[in-house]
Protein backbone atom coordinates (compact mmCIF):
# COMPACT_ATOMS: atom_id res chain seq x y z
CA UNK A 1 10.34 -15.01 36.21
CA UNK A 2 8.40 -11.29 36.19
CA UNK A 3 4.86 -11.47 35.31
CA UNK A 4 5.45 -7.89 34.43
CA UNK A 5 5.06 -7.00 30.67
CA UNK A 6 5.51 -3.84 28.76
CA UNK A 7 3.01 -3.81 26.09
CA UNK A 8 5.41 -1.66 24.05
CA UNK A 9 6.96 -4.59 22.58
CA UNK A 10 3.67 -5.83 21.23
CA UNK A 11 1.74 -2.87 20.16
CA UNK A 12 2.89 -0.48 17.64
CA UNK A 13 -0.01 0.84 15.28
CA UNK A 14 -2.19 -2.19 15.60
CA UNK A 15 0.34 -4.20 13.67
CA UNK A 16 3.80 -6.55 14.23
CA UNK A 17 6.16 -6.34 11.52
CA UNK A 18 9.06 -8.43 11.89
CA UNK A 19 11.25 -10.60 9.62
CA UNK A 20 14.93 -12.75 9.68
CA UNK A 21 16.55 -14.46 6.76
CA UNK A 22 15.40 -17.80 7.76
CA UNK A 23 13.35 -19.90 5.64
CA UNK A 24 11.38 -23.05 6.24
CA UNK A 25 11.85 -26.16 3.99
CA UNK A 26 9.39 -29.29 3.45
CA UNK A 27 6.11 -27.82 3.85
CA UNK A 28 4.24 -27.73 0.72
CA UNK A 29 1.29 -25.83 0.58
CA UNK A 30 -1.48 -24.93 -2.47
CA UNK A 31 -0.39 -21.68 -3.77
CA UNK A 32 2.87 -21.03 -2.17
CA UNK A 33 5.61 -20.96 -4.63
CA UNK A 34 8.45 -23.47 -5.80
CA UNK A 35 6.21 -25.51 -3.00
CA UNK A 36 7.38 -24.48 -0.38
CA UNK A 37 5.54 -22.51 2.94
CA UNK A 38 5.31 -19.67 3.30
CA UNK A 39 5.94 -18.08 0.56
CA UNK A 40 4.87 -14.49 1.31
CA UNK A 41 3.83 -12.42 4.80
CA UNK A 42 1.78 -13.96 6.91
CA UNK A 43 -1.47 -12.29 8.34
CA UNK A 44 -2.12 -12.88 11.81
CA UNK A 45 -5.95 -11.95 12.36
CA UNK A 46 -6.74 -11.32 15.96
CA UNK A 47 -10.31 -11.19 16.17
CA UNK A 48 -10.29 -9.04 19.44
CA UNK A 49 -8.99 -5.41 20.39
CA UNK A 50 -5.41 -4.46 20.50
CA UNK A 51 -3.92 -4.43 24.12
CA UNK A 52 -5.84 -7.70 25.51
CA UNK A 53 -4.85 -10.68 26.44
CA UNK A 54 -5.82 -12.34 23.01
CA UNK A 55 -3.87 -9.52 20.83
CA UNK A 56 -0.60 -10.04 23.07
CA UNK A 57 -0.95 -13.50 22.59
CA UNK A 58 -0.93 -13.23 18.40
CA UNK A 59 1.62 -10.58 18.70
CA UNK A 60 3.82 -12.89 21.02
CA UNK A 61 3.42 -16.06 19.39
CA UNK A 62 3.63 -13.92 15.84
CA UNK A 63 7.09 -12.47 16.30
CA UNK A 64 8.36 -15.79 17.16
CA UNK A 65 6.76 -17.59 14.23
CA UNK A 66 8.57 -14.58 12.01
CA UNK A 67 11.98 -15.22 13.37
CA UNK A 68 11.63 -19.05 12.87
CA UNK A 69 10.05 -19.14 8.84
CA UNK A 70 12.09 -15.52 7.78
CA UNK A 71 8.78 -13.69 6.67
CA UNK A 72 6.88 -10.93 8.18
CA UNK A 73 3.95 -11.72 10.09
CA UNK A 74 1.42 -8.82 10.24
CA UNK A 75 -1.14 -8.94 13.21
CA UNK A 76 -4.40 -7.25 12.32
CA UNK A 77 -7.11 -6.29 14.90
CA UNK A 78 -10.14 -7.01 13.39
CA UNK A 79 -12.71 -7.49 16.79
CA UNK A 80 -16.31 -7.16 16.95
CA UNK A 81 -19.59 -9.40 17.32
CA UNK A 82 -17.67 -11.96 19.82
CA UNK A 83 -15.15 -12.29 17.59
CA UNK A 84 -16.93 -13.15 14.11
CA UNK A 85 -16.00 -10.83 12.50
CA UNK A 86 -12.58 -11.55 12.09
CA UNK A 87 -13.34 -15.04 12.29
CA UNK A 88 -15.35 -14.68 9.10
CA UNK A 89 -13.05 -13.33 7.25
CA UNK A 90 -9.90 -15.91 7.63
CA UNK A 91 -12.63 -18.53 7.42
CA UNK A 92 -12.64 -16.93 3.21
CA UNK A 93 -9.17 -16.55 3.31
CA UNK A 94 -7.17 -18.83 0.44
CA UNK A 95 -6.82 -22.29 2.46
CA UNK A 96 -2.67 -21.38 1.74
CA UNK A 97 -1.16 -20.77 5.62
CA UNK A 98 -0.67 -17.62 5.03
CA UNK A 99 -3.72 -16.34 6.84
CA UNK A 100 -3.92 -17.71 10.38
CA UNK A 101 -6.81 -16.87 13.32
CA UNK A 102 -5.94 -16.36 16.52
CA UNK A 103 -9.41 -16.27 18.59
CA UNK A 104 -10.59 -17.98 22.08
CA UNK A 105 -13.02 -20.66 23.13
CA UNK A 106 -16.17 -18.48 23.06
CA UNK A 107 -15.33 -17.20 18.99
CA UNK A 108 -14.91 -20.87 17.80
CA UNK A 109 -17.68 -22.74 20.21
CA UNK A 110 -20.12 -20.04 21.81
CA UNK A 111 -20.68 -18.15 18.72
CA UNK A 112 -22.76 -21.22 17.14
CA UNK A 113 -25.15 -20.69 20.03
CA UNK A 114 -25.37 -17.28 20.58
CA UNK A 115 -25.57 -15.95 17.17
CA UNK A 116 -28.03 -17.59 14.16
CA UNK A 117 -25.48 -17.00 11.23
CA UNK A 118 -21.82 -15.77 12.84
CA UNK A 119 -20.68 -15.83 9.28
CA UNK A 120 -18.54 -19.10 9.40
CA UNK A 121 -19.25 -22.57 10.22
CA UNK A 122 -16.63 -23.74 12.76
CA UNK A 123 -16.43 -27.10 12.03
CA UNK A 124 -16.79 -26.61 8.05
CA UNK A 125 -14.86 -23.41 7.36
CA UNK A 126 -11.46 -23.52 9.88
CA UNK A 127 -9.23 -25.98 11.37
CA UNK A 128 -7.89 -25.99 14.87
CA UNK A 129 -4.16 -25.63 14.53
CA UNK A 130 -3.09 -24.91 18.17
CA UNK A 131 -4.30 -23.89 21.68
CA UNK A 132 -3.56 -22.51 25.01
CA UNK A 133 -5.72 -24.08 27.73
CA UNK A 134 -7.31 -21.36 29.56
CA UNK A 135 -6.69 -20.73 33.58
CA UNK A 136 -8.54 -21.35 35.73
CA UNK A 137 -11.41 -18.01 36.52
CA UNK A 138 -11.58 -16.66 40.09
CA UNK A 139 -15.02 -16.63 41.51
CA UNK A 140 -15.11 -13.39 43.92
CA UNK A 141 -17.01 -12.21 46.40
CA UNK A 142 -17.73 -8.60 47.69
CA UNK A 143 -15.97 -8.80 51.93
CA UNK A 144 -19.43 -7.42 53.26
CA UNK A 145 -20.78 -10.94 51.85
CA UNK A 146 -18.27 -12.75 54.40
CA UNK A 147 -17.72 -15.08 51.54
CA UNK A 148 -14.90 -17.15 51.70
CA UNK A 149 -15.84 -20.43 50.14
CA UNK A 150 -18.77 -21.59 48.09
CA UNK A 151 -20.45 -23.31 51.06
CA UNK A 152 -20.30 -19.33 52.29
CA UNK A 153 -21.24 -18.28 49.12
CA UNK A 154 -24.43 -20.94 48.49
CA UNK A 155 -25.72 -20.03 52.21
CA UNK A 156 -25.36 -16.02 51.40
CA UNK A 157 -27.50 -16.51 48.37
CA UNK A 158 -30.37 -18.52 49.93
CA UNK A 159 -30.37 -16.05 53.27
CA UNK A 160 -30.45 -12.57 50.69
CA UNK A 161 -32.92 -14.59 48.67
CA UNK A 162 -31.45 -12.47 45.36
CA UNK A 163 -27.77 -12.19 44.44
CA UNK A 164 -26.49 -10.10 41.77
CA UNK A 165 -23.32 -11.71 40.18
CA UNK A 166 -21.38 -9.97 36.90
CA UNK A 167 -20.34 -11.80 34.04
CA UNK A 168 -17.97 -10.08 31.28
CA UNK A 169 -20.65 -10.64 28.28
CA UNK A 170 -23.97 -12.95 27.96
CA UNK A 171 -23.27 -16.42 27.29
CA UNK A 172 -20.32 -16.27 28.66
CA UNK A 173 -18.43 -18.64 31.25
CA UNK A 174 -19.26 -17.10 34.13
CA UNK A 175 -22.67 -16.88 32.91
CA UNK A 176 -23.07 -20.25 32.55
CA UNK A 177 -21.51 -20.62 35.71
CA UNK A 178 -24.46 -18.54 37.68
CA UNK A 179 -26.52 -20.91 35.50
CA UNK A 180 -25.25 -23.85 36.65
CA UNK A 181 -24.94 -23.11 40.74
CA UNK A 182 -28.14 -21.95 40.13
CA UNK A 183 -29.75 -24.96 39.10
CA UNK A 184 -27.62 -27.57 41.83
CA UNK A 185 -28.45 -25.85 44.47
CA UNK A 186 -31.44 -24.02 43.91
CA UNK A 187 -30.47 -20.50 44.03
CA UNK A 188 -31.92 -17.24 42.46
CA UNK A 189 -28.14 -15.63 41.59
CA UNK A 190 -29.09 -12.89 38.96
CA UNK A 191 -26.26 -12.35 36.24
CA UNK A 192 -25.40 -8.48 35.45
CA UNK A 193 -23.87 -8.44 32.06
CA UNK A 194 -21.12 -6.18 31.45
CA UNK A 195 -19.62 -5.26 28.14
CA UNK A 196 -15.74 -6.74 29.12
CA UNK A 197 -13.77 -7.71 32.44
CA UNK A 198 -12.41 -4.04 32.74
CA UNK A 199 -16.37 -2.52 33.44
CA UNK A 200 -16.90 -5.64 35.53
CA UNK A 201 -14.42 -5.33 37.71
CA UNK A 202 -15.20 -1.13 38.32
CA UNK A 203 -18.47 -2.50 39.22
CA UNK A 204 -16.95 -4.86 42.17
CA UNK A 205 -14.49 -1.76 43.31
CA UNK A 206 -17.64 0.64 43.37
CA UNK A 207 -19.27 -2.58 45.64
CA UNK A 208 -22.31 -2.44 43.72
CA UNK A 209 -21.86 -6.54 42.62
CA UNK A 210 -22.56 -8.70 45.34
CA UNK A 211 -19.80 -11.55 43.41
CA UNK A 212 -18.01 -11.73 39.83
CA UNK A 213 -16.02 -13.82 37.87
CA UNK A 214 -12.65 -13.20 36.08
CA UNK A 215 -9.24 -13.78 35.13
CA UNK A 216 -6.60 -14.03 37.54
CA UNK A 217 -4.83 -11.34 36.15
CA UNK A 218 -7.90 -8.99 35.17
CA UNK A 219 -8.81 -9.04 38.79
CA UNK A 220 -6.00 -7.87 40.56
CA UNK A 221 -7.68 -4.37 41.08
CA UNK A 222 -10.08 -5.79 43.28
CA UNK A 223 -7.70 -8.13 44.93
CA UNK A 224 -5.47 -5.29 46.04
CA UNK A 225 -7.57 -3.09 47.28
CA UNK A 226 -8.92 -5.47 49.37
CA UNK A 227 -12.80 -4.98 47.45
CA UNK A 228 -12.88 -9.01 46.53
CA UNK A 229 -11.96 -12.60 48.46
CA UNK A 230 -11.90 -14.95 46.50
CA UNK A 231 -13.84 -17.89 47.54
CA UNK A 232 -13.58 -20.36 44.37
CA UNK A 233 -11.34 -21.23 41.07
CA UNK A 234 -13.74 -22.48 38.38
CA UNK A 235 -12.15 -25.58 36.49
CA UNK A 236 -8.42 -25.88 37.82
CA UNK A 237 -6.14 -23.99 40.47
CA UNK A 238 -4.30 -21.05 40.10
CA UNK A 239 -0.50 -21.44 40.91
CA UNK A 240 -0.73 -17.97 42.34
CA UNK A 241 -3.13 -18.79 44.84
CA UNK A 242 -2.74 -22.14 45.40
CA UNK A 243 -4.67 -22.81 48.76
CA UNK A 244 -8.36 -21.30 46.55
CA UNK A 245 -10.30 -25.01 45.47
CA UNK A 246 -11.77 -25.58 42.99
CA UNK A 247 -16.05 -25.51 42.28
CA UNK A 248 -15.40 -29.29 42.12
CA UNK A 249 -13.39 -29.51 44.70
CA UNK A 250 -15.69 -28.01 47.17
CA UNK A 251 -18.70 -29.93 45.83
CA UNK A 252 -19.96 -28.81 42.45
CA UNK A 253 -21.06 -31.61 39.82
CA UNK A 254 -22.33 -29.40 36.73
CA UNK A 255 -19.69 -31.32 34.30
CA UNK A 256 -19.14 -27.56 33.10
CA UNK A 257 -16.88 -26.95 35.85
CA UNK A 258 -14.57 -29.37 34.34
CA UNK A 259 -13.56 -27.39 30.70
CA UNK A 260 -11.22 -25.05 30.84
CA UNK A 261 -11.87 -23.12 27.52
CA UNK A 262 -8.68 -21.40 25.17
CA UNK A 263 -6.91 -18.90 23.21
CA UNK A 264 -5.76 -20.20 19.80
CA UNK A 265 -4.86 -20.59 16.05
CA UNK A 266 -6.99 -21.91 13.42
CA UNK A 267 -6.30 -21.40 9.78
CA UNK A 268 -9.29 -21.70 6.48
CA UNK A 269 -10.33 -25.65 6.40
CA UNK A 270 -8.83 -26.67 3.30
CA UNK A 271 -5.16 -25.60 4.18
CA UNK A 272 -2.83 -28.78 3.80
CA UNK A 273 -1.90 -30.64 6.61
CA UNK A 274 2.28 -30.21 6.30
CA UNK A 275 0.84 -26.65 6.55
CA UNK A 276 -1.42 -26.99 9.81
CA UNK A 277 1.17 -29.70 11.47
CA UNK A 278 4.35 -26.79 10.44
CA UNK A 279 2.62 -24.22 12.25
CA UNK A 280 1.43 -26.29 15.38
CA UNK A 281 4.93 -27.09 15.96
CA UNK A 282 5.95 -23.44 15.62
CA UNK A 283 3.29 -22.74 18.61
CA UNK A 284 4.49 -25.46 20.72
CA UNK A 285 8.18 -24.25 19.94
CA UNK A 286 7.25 -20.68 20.86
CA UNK A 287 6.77 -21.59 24.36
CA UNK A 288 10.31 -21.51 25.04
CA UNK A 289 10.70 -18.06 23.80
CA UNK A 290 11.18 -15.39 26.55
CA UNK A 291 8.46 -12.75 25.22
CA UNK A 292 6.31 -15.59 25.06
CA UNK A 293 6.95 -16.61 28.57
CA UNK A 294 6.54 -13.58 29.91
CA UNK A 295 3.23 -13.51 28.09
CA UNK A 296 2.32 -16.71 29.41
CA UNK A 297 3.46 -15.52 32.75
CA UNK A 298 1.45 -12.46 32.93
CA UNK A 299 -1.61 -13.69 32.25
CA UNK A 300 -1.15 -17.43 34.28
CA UNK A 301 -1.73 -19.12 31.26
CA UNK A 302 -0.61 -22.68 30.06
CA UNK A 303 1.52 -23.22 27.42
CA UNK A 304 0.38 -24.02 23.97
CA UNK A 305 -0.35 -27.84 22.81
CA UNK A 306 0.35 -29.58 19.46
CA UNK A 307 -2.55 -30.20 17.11
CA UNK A 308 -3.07 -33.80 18.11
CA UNK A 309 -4.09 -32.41 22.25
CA UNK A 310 -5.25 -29.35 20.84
CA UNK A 311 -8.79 -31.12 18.42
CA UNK A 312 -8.74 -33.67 21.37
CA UNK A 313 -9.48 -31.19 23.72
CA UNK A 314 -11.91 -29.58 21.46
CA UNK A 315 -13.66 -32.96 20.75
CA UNK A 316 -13.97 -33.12 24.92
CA UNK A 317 -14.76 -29.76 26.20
CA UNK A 318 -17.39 -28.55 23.30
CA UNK A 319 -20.66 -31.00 24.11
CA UNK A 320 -20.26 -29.88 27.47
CA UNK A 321 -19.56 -25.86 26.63
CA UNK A 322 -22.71 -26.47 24.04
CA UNK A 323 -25.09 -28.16 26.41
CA UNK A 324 -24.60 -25.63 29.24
CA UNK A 325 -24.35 -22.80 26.90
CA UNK A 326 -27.98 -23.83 25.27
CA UNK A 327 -29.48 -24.35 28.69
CA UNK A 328 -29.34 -20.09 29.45
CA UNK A 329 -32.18 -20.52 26.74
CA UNK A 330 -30.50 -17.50 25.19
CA UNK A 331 -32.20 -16.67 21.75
CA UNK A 332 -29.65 -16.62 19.11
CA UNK A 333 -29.66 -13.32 17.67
């Protein structure tokens, strides 16, 4: 299967209109009509940009939910503030299915550390519905490092005394990450924040980062221009470049290096459970669509899990996201 995608079929005017005469029975839901769901268009809030991984995602995952329940579903860009803001907003929505969130890992955990009122309460105010496990991230190294695995990297660090290592935001994983090596093995790795992968990544081509840490697919620039090796996957190997360990793997404990954080749905907290369980099983049906896959495939993601794997993964992954998050000692702003 190509893991090449033309956006084309996913962006048009920030939005994705689509509808078939189909229409889904035994779902009752508060406010849809004659009990059944849904009962009008469905807004699909994606609380990042239009053109990134997230929006493709909703826009994916949306046209397929259309086809399968015969109403439009309208995907609506609303990004800023680490995704809160658009998270705030379907977190007021009418608890009625017909406003869904589609958001990642650092909207629905990070944002309760990071920020001292995001404008929603995750566990109060939305429901998980359904999740794609993230990939694993690709720790890089600049070649005049001669970095090829961590035991290169560690021994790099503690010889240059001072590393500088970029990170796609504060707080994020690959902060934490720094954070982390930092602390096992007693290094002085100095983050440089950038405002998104894109700016990262022109920072490792211009060879002004020592190391960074990114998506598979984000980094391919670097990787192909022969500007980045990469010497380390962060939680789980990349099926691309199967022979790159793992941080465990090649002798990292910080239990951090064992989440995997997500891109996913989550609806207002009070919408009924045929609701929630009806549209988890619309994700999990997705998968087998061929936009979808070639979604999936472009961005070397997993597919997405029911609602059952989807809050147990939650319940596992966010102590450990929250205790490595608040040991930065980042002041909530």
């Amino acid at each position: 299967m190509s893991a090449k995608l033309d956006r084309r079929h996913f962006i048009a005017a920030g939005t994705t209109t689509l509808a078939m005469p189909f229409v889904v029975r035994g779902a009752s839901a508060q406010g849809a009509s004659q009990g059944t769901w849904p009962a009008r268009q469905i807004r699909m809030i994606c609380s990042y940009p239009a053109g990134g991984q997230t929006d493709l995602l909703a826009r994916a995952y949306g046209e397929f939910i259309s086809k399968q329940v015969g109403k439009t579903v309208v995907v609506e860009n609303k990004p800023g503030a680490s995704g809160a803001i658009g998270t705030a907003e379907v977190a007021r929505a009418e608890p009625d299915g017909h406003t869904i969130l589609c958001s990642i890992s650092t909207t629905y955990i990070m944002n309760r550390v990071v920020m001292k009122n995001p404008g929603y309460d995750m566990d109060k105010d939305l429901t998980l519905v359904s999740v794609i496990p993230g990939a694993g991230l690709l720790l890089v190294a600049n070649p005049k490092t001669g970095v090829k695995t961590l035991e290169d990297f560690v021994a790099f660090a503690r010889k240059s005394g001072k590393v500088n290592f970029g990170t796609y935001s504060a707080g994020s994983a690959p902060h934490m990450t720094i954070n982390e090596l930092n602390k096992q093995y007693g290094l002085n790795i100095e983050p440089v924040h950038y405002r998104g992968e894109a700016p990262m990544w022109t920072g490792m081509l211009e060879g002004t980062l020592d190391a960074a840490m990114g998506s598979y697919t984000a980094a391919q620039s670097v990787l192909q221009s022969d500007r980045g090796t990469v010497f380390a996957v962060h939680s789980k190997k990349v099926d691309a470049i199967p022979n790159v360990k793992t941080l465990p793997e090649q002798g990292a404990t910080s239990k951090f290096f064992t989440v995997s954080g997500f891109t996913g749905w989550a609806v207002p907290k009070a919408t009924p459970q045929p609701v929630v369980d009806r549209l988890a099983e619309l994700c999990v049906a997705a998968n087998n669509d061929q936009k979808v896959k070639e979604v999936l495939a472009t961005f070397v993601l997993e597919p997405a899990i029911g609602f059952k794997e989807t809050n147990a993964l939650y319940q596992r992954e966010l102590p450990i996201w929250i205790e490595s998050a608040k040991s930065l000692g980042l002041e909530p702003a």
